[in-house]
Protein backbone atom coordinates (compact mmCIF):
# COMPACT_ATOMS: atom_id res chain seq x y z
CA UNK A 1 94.68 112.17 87.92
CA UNK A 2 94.42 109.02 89.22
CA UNK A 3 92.25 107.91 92.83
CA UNK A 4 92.25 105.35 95.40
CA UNK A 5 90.38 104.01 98.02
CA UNK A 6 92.39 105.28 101.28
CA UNK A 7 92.18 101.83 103.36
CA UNK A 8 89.27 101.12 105.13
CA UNK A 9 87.85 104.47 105.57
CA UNK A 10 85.95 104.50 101.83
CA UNK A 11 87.74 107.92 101.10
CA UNK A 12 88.42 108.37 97.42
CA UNK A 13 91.78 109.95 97.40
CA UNK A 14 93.99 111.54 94.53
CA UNK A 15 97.49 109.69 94.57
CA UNK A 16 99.23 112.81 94.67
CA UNK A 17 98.34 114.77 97.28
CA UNK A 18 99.39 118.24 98.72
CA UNK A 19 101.99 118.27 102.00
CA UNK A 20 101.68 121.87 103.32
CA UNK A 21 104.30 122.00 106.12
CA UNK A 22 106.05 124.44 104.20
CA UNK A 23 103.01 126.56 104.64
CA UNK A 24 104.09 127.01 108.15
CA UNK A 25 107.49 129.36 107.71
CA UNK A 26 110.19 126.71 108.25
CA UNK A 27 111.34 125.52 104.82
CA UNK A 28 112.73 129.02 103.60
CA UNK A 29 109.85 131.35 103.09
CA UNK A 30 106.50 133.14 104.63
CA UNK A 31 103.73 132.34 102.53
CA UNK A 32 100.55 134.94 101.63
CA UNK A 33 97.24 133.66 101.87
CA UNK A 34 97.24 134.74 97.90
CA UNK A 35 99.91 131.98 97.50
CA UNK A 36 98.70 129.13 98.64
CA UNK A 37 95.33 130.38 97.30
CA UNK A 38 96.95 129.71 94.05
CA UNK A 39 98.59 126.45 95.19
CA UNK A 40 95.02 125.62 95.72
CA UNK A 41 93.63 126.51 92.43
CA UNK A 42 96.83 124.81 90.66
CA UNK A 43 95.54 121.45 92.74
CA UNK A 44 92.35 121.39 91.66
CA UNK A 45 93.19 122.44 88.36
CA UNK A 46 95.56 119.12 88.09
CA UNK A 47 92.36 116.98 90.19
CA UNK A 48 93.77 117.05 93.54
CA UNK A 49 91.36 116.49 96.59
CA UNK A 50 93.65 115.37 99.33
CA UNK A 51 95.80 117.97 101.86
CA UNK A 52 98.05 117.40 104.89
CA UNK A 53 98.73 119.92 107.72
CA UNK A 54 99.09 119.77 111.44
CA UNK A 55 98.46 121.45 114.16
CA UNK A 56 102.53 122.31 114.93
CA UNK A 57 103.25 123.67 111.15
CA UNK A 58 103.15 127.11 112.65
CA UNK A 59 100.90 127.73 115.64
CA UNK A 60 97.66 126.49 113.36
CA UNK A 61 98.82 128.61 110.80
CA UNK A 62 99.25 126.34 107.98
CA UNK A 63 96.01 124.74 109.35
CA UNK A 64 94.69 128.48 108.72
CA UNK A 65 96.09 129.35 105.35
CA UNK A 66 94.59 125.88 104.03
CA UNK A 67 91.26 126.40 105.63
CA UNK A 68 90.89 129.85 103.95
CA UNK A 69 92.35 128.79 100.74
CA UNK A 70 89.53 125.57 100.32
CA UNK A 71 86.65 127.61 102.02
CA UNK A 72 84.43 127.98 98.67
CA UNK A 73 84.46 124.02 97.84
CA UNK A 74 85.35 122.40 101.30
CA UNK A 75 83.67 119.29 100.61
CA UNK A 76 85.84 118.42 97.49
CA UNK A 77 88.44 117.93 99.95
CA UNK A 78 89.56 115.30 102.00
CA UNK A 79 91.45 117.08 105.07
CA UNK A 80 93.85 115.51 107.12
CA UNK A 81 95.50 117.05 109.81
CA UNK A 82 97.29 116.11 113.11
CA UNK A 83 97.88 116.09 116.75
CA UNK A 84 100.37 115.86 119.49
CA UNK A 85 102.80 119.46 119.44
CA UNK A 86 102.32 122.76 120.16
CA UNK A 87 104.79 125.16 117.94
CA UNK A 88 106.91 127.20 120.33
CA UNK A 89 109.05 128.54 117.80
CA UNK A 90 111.47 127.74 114.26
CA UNK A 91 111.61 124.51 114.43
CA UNK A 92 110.91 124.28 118.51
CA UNK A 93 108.04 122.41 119.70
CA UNK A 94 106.16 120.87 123.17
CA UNK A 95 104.32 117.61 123.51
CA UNK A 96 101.28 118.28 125.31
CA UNK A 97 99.78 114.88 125.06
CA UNK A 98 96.61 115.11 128.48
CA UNK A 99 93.24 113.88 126.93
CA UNK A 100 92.60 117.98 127.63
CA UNK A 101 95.26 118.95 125.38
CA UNK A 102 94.06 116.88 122.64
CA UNK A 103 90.48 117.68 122.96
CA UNK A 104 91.98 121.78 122.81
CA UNK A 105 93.94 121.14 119.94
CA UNK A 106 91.34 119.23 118.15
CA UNK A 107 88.66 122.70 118.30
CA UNK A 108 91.99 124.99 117.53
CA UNK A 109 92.24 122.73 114.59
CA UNK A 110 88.50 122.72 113.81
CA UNK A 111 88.27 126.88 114.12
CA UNK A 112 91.69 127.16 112.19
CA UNK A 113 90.80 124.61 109.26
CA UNK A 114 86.83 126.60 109.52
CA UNK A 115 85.09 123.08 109.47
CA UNK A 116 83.34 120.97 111.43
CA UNK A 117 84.47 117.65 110.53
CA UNK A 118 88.26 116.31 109.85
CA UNK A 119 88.17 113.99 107.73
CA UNK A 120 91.43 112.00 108.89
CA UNK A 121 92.86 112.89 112.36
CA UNK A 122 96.50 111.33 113.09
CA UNK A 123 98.69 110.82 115.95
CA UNK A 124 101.42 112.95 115.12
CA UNK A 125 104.94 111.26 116.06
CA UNK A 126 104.16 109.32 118.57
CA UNK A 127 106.51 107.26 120.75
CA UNK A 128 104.67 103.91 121.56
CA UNK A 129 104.71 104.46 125.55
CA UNK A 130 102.38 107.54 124.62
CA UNK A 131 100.87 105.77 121.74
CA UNK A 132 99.24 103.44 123.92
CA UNK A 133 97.48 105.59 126.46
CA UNK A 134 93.76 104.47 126.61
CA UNK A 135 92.41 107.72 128.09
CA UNK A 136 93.45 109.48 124.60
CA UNK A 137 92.23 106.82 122.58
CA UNK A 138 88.66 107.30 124.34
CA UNK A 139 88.88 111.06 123.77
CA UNK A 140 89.67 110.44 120.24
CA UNK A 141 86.42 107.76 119.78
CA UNK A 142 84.33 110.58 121.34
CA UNK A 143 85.00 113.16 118.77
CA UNK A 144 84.64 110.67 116.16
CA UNK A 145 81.35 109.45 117.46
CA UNK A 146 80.26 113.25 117.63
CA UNK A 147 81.17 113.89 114.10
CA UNK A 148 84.05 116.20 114.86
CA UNK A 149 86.43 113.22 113.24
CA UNK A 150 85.70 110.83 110.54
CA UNK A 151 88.38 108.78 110.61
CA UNK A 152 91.73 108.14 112.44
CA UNK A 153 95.06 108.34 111.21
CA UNK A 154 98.66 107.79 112.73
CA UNK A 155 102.24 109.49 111.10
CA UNK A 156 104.70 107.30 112.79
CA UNK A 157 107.55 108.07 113.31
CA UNK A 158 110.95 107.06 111.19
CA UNK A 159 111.67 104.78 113.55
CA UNK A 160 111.57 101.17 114.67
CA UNK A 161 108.16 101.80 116.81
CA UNK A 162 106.29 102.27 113.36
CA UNK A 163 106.16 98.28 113.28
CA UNK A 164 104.43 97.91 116.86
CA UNK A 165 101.91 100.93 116.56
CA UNK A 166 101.00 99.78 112.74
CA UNK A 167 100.84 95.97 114.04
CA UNK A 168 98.27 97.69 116.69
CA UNK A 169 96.09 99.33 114.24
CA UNK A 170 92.73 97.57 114.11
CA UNK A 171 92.56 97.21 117.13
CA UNK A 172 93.02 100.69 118.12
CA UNK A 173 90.02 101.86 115.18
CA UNK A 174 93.09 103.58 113.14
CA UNK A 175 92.58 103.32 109.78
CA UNK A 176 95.52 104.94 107.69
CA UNK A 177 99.29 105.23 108.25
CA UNK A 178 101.35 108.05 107.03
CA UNK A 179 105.21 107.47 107.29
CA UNK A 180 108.75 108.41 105.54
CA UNK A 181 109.00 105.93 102.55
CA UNK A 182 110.95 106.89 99.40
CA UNK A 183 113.74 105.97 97.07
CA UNK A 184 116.37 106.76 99.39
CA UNK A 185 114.46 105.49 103.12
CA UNK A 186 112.60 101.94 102.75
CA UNK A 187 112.69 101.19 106.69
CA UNK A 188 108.68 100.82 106.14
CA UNK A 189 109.82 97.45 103.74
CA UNK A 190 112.75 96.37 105.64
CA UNK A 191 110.72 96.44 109.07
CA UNK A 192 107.74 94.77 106.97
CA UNK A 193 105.19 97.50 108.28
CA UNK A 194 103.98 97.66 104.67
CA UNK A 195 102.88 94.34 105.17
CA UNK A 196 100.90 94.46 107.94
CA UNK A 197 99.61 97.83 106.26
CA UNK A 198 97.89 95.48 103.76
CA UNK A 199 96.96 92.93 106.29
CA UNK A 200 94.57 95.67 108.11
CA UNK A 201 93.64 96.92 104.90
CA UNK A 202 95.34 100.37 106.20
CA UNK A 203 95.48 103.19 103.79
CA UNK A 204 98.82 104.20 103.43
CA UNK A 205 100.03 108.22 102.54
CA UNK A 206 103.83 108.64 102.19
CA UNK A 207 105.38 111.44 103.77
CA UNK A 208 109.05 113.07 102.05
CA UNK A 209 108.70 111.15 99.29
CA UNK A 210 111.51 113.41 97.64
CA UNK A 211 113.65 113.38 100.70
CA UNK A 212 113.18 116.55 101.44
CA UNK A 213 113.49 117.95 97.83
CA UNK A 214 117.01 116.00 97.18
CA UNK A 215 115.15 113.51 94.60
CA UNK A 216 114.16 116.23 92.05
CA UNK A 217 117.74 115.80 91.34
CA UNK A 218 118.81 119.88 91.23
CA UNK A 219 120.95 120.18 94.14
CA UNK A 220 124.83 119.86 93.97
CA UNK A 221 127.16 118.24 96.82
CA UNK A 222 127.87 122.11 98.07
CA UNK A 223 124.30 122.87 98.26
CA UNK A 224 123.33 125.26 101.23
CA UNK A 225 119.57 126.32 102.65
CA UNK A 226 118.84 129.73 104.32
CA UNK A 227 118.95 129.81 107.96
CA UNK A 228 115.18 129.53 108.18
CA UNK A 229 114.72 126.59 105.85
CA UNK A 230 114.37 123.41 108.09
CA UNK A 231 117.24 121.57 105.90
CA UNK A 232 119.97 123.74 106.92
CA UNK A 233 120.01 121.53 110.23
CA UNK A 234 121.64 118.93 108.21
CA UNK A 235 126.10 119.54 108.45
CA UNK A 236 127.77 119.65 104.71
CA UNK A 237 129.09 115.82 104.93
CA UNK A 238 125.25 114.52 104.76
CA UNK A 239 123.95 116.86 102.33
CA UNK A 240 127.37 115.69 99.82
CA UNK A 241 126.46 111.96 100.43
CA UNK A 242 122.49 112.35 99.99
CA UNK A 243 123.57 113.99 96.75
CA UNK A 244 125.66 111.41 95.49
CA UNK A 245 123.30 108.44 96.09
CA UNK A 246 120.75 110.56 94.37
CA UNK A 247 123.44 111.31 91.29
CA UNK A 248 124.06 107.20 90.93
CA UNK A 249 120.01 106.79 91.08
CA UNK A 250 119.87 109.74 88.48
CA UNK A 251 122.52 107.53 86.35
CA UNK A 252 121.46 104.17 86.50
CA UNK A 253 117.47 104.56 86.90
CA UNK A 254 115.94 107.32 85.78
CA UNK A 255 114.82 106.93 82.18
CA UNK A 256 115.94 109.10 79.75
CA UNK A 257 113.73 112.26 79.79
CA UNK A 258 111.87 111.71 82.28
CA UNK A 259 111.97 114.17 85.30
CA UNK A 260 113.62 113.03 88.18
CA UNK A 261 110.78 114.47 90.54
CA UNK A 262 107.98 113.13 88.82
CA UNK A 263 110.27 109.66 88.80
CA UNK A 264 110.62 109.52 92.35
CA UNK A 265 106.73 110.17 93.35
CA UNK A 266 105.81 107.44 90.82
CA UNK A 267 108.39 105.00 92.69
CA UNK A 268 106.28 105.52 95.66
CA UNK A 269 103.03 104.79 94.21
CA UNK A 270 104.34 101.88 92.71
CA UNK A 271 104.16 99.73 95.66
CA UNK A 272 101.05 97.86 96.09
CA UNK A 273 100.56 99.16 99.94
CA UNK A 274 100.79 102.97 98.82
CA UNK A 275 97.68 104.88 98.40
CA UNK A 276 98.99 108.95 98.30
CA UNK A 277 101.84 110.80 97.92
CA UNK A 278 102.26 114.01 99.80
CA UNK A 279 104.48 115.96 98.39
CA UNK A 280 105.58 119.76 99.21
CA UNK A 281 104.76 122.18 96.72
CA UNK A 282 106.37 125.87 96.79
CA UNK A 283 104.49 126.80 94.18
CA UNK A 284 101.83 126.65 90.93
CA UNK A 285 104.03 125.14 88.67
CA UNK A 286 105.11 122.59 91.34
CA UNK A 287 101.88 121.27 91.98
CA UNK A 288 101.52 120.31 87.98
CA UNK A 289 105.03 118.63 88.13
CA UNK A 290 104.12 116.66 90.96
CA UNK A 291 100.76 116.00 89.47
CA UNK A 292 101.85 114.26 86.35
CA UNK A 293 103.61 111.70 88.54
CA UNK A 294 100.39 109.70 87.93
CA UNK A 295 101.15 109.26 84.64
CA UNK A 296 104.00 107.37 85.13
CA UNK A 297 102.07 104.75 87.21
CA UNK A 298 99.30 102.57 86.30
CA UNK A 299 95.38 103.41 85.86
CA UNK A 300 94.84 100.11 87.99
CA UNK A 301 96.31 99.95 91.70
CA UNK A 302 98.67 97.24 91.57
């Protein structure tokens, strides 16, 4: 495995990390704590340290089955979570967005993870006339200066606002950006937020870096999802032309051999403002696929 040095925070981060919405019941399946338990073991087994959940991927349950699952060697980890929803049901969630409600979902996230510290706390999809309230960003200082956060982190949103609240960063004592950046989706290029990623010396994790699974290449134009599985939102028409652009990549750029997965996260870590990937893993045996992504990039960071 390969590490790098997550922006200005000094964390020491795996390039491949481990996404755990899926953790949370909406992506096709109800997970056991013995599962992810063993998603665990398969991470550190391939050197993983790095996790994402929030507080919204179930009611703090995700939050719950990763706290259990790294209990025995939490300080190997470096855990990020987020804030900003509260899950109301499949795929239905609230904003409650108060300094109160942050400062309550910050100890429900504290008690669920069973820690005392989070190591990287992030805005969680925020729109940038709530991204700019002062009152939160004090709360947020507070916990950090009490130890309850290390560092701050924002997931911006797929959307043109990613450029203002990244541009905003320093300023605002955030020190990593997650966003949607892969083969398929390079607003984070087009918009230049990369750029200003580097400027700030932001770390950067990348969020669906497989587009939702569609860039491990196995799913046909006809492809459908169970109701529960957050991808059966999408109508037939978008799921045949996702699958076609990936088919042409397949064809034209993929080498020979080489899994179309483990392609796709090394694309990602390719560019020089991307420190993590954060893939979903459903299982073991996905965990080691996405792991040996980092042999397909470079020992040195570009």
């Amino acid at each position: 495995m390969q590490y790098r040095t997550l922006g200005s925070t000094g964390l020491n981060v795996s390039v491949i990390g481990v996404g755990t919405w899926q953790f949370g019941g909406e992506w096709g399946h109800d997970y056991t704590q013995d599962e992810v338990n063993a998603i665990f073991t398969a991470a550190r087994e391939a050197g993983l340290n790095l996790l994402d959940t929030a507080e919204c991927y179930g009611d703090h349950l995700s939050e719950r089955l990763c706290g259990q699952a790294i209990a025995s060697d939490r300080d190997n980890w470096v855990v990020a979570t987020k804030f900003g929803h509260h899950y109301e049901g499949h795929l239905q969630r609230t904003e409650p967005r108060r300094p109160e409600d942050i400062a309550r979902q910050l100890d429900d996230s504290l008690k669920a993870l069973a820690t005392d510290r989070i190591d990287l706390y992030q805005y969680h999809s925020y729109a940038s006339d709530e991204f700019f309230d002062d009152d939160v960003l004090a709360l947020l200082h507070k916990a950090r200066d009490a130890g309850k956060i290390r560092h701050l982190g924002n997931s911006v949103r797929d959307h043109d606002d990613q450029y203002e609240q990244t541009a905003a960063s320093k300023d605002r004592g955030i020190e990593a950006i997650q966003i949607v950046y892969n083969r398929l989706q390079r607003r984070p290029e087009e918009l230049g937020t990369f750029d200003l990623c580097r400027q700030q010396n932001l770390g950067v994790l990348v969020r669906v870096p497989l587009a939702s699974g569609f860039l491990s290449g196995k799913y046909e134009a006809d492809a459908k999802f169970a109701d529960s599985d957050v991808r059966a939102r999408r109508n037939p028409q978008q799921i045949a032309e996702v699958v076609e652009k990936v088919q042409a990549i397949q064809r034209d750029e993929v080498p020979d051999g080489v899994p179309m997965a483990r392609w796709a996260l090394a694309w990602c870590l390719k560019h020089p403002a991307v420190t993590c990937v954060i893939p979903g893993c459903k299982s073991p045996q996905q965990v080691h696929d996405n792991a040996a992504a980092a042999e397909l990039v470079e020992a040195q960071h570009p």
